[in-house]
N, C-alpha and C. Protein backbone atom coordinates (compact mmCIF):
# COMPACT_ATOMS: atom_id res chain seq x y z
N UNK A 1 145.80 -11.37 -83.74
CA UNK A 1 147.04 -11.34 -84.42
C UNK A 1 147.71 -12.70 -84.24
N UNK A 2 148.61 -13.24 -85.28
CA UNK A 2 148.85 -14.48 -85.35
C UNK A 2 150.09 -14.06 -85.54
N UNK A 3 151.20 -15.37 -84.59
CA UNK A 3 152.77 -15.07 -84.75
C UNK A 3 152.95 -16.30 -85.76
N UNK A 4 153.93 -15.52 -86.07
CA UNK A 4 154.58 -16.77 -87.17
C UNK A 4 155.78 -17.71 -86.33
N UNK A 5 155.66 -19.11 -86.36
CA UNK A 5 156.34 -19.88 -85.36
C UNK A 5 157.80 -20.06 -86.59
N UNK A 6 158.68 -20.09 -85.51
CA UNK A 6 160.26 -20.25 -86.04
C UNK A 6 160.56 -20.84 -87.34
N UNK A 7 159.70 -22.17 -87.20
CA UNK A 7 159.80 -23.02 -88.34
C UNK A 7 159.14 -23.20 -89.26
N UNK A 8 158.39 -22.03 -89.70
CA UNK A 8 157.52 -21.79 -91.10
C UNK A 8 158.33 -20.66 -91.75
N UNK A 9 158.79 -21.33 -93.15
CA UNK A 9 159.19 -20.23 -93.93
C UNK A 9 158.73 -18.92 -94.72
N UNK A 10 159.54 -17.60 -94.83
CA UNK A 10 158.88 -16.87 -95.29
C UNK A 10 158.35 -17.67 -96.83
N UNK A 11 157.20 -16.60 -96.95
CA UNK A 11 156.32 -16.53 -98.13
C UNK A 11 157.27 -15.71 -99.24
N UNK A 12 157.33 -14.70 -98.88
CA UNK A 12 157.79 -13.40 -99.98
C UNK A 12 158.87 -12.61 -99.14
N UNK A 13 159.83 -11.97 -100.66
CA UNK A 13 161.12 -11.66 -99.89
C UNK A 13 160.87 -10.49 -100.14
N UNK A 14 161.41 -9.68 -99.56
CA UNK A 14 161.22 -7.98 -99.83
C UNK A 14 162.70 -7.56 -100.50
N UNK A 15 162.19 -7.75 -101.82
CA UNK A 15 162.99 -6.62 -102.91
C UNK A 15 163.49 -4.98 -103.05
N UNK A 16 162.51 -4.50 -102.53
CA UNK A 16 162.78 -3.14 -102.62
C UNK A 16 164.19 -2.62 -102.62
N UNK A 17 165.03 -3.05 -101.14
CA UNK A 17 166.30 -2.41 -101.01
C UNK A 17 167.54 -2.99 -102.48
N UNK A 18 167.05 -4.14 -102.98
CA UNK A 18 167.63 -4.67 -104.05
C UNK A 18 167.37 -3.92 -105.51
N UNK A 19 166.20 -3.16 -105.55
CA UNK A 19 166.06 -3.30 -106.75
C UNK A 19 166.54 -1.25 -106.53
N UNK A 20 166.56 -0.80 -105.91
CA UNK A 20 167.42 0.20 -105.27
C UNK A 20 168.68 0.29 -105.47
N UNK A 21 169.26 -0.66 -105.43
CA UNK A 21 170.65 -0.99 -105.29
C UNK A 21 171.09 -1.06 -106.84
N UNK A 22 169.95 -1.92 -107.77
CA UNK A 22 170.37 -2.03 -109.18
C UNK A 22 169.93 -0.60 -109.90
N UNK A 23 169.14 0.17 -109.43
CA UNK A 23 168.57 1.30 -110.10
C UNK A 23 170.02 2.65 -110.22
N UNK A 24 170.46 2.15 -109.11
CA UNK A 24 171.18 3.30 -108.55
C UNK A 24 172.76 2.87 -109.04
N UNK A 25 172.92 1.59 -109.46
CA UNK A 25 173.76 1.03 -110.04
C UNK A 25 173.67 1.16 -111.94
N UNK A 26 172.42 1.35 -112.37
CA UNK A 26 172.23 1.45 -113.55
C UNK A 26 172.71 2.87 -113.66
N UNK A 27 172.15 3.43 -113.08
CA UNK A 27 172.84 5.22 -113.41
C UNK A 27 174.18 5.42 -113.12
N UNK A 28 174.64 4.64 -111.96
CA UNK A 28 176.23 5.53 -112.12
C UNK A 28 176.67 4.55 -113.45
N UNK A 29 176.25 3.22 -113.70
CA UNK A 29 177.11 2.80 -115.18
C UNK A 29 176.73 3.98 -116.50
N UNK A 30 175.51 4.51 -116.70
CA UNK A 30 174.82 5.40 -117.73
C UNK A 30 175.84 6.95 -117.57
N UNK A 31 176.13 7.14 -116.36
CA UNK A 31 176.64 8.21 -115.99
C UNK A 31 178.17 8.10 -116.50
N UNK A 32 178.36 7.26 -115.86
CA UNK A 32 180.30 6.84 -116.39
C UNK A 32 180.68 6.55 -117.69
N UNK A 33 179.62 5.66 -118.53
CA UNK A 33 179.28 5.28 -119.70
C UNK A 33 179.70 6.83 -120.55
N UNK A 34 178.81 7.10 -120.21
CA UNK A 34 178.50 8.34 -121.11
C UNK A 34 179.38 9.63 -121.31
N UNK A 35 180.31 9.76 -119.56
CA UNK A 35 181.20 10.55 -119.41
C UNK A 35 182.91 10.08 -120.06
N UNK A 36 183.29 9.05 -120.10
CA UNK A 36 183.94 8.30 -120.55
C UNK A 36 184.06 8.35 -121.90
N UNK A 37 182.98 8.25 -122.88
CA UNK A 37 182.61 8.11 -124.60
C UNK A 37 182.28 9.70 -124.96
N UNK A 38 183.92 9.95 -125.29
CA UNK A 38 183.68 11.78 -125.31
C UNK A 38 184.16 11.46 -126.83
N UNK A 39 184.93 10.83 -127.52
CA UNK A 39 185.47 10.80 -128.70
C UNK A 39 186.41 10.03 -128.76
N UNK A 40 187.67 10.29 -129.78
CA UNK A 40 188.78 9.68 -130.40
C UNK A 40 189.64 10.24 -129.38
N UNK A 41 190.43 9.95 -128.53
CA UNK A 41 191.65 10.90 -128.21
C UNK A 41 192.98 11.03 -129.11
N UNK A 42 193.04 12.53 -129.53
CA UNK A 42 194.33 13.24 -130.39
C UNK A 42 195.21 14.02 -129.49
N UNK A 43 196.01 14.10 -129.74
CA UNK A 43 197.33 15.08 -129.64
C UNK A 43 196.71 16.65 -130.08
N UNK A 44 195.87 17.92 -129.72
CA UNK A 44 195.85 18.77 -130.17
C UNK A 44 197.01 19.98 -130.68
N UNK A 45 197.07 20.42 -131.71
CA UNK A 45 197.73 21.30 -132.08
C UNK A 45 197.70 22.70 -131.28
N UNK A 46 198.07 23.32 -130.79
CA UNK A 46 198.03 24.45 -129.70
C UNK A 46 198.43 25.90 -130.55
N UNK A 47 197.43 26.89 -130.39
CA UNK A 47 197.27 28.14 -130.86
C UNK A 47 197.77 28.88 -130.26
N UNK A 48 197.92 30.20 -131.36
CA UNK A 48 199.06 31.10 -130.96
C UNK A 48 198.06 31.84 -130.00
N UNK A 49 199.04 32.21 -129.13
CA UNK A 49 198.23 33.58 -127.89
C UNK A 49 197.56 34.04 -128.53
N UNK A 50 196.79 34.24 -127.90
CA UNK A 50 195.24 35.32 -128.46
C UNK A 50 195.93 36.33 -127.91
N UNK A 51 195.62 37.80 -128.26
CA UNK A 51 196.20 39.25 -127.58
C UNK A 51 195.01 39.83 -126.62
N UNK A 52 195.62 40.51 -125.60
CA UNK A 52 195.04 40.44 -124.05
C UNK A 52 193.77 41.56 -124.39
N UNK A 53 192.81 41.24 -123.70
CA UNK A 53 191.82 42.04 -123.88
C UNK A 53 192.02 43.33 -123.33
N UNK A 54 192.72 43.51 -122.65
CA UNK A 54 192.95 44.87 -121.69
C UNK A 54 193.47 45.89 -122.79
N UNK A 55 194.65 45.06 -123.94
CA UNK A 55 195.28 46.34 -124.72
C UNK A 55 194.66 45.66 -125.93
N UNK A 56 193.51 47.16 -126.68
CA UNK A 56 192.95 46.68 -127.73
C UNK A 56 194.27 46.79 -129.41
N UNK A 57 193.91 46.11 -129.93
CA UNK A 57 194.90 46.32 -130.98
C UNK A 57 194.65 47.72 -131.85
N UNK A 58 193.63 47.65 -131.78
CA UNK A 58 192.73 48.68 -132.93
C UNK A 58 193.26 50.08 -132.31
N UNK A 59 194.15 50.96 -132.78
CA UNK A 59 194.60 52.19 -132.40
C UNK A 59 193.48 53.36 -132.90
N UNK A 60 193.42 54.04 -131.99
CA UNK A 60 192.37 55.14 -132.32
C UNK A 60 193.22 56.58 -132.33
N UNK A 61 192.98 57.31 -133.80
CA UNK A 61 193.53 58.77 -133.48
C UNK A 61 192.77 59.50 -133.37
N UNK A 62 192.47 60.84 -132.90
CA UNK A 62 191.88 61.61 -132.94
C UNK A 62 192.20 63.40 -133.20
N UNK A 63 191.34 63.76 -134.14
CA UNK A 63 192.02 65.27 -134.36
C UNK A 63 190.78 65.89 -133.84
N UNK A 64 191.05 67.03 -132.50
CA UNK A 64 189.80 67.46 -131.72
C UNK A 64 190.00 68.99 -133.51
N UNK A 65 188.90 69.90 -132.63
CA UNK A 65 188.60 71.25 -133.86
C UNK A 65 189.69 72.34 -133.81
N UNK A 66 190.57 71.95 -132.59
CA UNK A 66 191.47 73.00 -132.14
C UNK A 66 192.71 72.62 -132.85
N UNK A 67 192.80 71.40 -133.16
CA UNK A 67 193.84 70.98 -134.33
C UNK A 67 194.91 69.76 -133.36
N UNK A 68 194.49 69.99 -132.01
CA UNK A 68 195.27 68.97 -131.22
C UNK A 68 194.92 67.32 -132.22
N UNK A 69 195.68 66.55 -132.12
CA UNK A 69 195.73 64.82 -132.19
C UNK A 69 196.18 64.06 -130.95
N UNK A 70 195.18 63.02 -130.86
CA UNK A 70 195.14 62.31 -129.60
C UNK A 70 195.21 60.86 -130.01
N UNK A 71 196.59 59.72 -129.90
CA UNK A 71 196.47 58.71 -129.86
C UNK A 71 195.88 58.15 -128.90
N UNK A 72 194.26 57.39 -128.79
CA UNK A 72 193.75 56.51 -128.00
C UNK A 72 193.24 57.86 -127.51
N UNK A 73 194.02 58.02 -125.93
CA UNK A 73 193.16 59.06 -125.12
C UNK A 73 194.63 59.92 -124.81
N UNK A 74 195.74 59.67 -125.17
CA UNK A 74 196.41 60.46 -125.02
C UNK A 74 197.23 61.39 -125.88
N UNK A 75 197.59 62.50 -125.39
CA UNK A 75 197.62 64.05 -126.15
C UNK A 75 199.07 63.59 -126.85
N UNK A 76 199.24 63.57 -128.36
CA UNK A 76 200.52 63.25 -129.09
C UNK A 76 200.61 64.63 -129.97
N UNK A 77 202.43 64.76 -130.12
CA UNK A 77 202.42 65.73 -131.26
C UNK A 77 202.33 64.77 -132.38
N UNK A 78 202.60 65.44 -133.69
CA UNK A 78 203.33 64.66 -134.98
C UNK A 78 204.01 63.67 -134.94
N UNK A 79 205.04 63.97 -134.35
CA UNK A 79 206.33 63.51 -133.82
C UNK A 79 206.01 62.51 -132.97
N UNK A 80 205.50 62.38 -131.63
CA UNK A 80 205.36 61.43 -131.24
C UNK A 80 204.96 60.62 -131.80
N UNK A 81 203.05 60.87 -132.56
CA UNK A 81 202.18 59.97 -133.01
C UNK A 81 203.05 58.97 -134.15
N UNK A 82 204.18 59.73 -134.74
CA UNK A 82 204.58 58.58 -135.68
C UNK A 82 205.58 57.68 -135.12
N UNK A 83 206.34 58.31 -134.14
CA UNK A 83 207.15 57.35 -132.98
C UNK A 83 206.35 55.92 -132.54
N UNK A 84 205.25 56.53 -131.72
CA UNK A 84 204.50 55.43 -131.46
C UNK A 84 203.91 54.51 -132.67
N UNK A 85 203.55 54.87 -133.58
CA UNK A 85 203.23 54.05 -134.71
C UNK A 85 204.16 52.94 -135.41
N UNK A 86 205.75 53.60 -135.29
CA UNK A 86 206.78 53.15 -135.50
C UNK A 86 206.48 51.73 -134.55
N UNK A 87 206.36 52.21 -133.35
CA UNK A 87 206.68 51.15 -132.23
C UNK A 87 205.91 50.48 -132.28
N UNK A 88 204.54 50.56 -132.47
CA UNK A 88 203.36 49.70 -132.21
C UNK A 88 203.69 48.54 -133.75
N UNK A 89 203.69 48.97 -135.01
CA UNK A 89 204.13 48.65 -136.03
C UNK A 89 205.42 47.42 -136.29
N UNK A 90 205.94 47.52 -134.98
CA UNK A 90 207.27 46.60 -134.72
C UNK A 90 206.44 45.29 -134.03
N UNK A 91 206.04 45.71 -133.08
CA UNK A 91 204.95 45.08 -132.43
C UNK A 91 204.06 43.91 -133.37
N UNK A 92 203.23 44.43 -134.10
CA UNK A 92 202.07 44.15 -134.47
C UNK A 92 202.78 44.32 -136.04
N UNK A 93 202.75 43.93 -137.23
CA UNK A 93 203.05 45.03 -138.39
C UNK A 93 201.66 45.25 -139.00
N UNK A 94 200.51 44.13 -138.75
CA UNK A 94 199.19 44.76 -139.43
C UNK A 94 198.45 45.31 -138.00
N UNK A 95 197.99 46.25 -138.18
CA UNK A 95 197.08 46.30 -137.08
C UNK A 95 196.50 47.43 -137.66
N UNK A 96 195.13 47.98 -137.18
CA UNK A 96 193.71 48.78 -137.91
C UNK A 96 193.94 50.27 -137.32
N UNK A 97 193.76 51.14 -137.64
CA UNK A 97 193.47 52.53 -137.05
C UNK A 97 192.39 52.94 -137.63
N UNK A 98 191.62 53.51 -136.65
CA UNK A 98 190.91 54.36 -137.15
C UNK A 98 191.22 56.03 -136.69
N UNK A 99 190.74 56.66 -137.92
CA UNK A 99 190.72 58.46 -137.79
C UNK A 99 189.75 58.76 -137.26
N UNK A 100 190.02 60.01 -136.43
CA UNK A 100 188.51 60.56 -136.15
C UNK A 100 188.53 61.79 -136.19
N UNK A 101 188.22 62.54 -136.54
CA UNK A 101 188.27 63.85 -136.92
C UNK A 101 187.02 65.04 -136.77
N UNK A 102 187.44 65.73 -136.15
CA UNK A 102 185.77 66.53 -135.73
C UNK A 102 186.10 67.37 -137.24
N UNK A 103 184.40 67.33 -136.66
CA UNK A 103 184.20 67.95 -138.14
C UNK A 103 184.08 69.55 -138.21
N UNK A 104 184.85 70.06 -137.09
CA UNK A 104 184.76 71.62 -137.58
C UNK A 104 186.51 72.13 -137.42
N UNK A 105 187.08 70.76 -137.68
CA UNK A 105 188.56 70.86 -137.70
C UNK A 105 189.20 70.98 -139.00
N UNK A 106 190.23 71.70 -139.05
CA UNK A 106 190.72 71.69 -140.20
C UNK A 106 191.14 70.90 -141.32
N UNK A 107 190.93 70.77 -142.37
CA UNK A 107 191.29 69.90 -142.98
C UNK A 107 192.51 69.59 -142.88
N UNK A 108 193.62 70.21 -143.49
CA UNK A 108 194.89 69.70 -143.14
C UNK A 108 195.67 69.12 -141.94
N UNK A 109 194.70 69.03 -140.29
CA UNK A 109 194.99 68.29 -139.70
C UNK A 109 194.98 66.67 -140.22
N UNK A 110 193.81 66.64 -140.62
CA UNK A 110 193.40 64.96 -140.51
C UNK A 110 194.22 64.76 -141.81
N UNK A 111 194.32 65.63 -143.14
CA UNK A 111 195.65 65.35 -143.95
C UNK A 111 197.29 64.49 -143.37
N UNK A 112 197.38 65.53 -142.86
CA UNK A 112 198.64 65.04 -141.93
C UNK A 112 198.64 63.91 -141.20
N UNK A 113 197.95 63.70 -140.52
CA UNK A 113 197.51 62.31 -139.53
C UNK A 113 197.33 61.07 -141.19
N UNK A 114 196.55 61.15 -142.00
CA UNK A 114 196.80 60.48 -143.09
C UNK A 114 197.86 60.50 -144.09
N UNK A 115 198.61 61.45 -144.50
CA UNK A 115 200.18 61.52 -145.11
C UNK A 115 200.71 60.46 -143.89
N UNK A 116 200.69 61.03 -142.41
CA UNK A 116 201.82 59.78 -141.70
C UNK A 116 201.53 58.69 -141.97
N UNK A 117 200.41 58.10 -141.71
CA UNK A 117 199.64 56.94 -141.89
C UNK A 117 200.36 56.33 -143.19
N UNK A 118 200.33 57.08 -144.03
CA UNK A 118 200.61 56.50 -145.60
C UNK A 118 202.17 56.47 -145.35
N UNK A 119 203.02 57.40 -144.99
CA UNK A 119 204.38 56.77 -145.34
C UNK A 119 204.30 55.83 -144.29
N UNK A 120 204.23 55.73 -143.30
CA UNK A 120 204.73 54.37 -142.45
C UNK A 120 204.04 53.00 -142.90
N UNK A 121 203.16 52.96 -143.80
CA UNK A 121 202.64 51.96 -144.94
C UNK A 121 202.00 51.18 -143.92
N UNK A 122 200.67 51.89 -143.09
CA UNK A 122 199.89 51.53 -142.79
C UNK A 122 198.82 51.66 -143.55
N UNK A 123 198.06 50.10 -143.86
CA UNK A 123 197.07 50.16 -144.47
C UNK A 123 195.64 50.11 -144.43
N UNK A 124 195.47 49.68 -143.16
CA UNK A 124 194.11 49.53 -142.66
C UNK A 124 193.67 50.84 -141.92
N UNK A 125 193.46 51.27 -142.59
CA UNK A 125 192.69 52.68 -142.44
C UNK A 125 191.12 52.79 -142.44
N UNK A 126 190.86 53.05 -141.05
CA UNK A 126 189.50 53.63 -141.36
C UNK A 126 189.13 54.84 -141.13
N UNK A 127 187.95 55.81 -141.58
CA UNK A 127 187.52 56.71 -140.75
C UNK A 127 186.39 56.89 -140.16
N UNK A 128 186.12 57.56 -138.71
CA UNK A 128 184.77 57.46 -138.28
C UNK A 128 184.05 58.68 -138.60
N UNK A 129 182.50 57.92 -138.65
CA UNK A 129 181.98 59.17 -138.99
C UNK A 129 180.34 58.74 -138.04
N UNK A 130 179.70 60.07 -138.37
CA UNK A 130 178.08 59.62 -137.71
C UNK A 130 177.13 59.29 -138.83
N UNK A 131 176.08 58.58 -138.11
CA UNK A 131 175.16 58.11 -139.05
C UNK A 131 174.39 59.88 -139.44
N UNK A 132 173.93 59.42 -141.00
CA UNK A 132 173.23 60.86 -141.21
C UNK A 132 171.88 61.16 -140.55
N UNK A 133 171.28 60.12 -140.17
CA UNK A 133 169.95 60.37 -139.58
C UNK A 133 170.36 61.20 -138.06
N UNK A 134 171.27 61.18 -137.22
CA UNK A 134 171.09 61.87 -135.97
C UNK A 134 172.07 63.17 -135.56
């Protein structure tokens, strides 16, 4: 083994930790570059509240076969159901209902539930029904 005496210069420099240094320097510029160049910056226009997922808008009635009506899940007379419609209607003025009506119920229930419907000049009316195949 041969020492190298004080006064002979190196041959070759060792790059590695340098070219490390630029590699790792090229990415955070590519990184910042890139995070930085998102677009134009505007002033956005800001939207009206979205309505809360918890209370659906879509009101559901229901006429069981016994002739009871059930707004959503709870037990309404006449009287109430158009109270609340009143109210929800103040609320909201378009909003969807659907009917549901068993089908070994009387007709003139689900009449009635639709006469209210019509004078309080709700228009989005639907009714549910089952598919015929099941």
């Amino acid at each position: 083994m041969q020492l190298q005496s004080e006064d002979k210069p190196y041959d070759d420099i060792n790059i590695t930790p340098m070219l490390d240094l630029a590699y790792v320097l090229l990415i955070i510029f590519i990184i910042m570059t890139t995070a930085s160049v998102q677009g134009m910056k505007v002033n956005l226009p800001k939207a009206s509240p979205q309505p809360s997922l918890a209370q659906p808008t879509t009101k559901g009635i229901t006429v069981t076969n016994e002739g009871r009506i059930f707004l959503d899940t709870v037990p309404v007379t006449l009287a109430e159901l158009e109270q609340r419609l009143v109210q929800q209607k103040a609320l909201t003025p378009e909003f969807p209902v659907v009917v549901r009506g068993d089908s070994q119920t009387q007709y003139q229930g689900v009449m009635d539930v639709l006469d209210l419907l019509g004078r309080l000049n709700i228009t989005q009316v639907g009714l549910a029904t089952k598919p015929a195949n099941t």
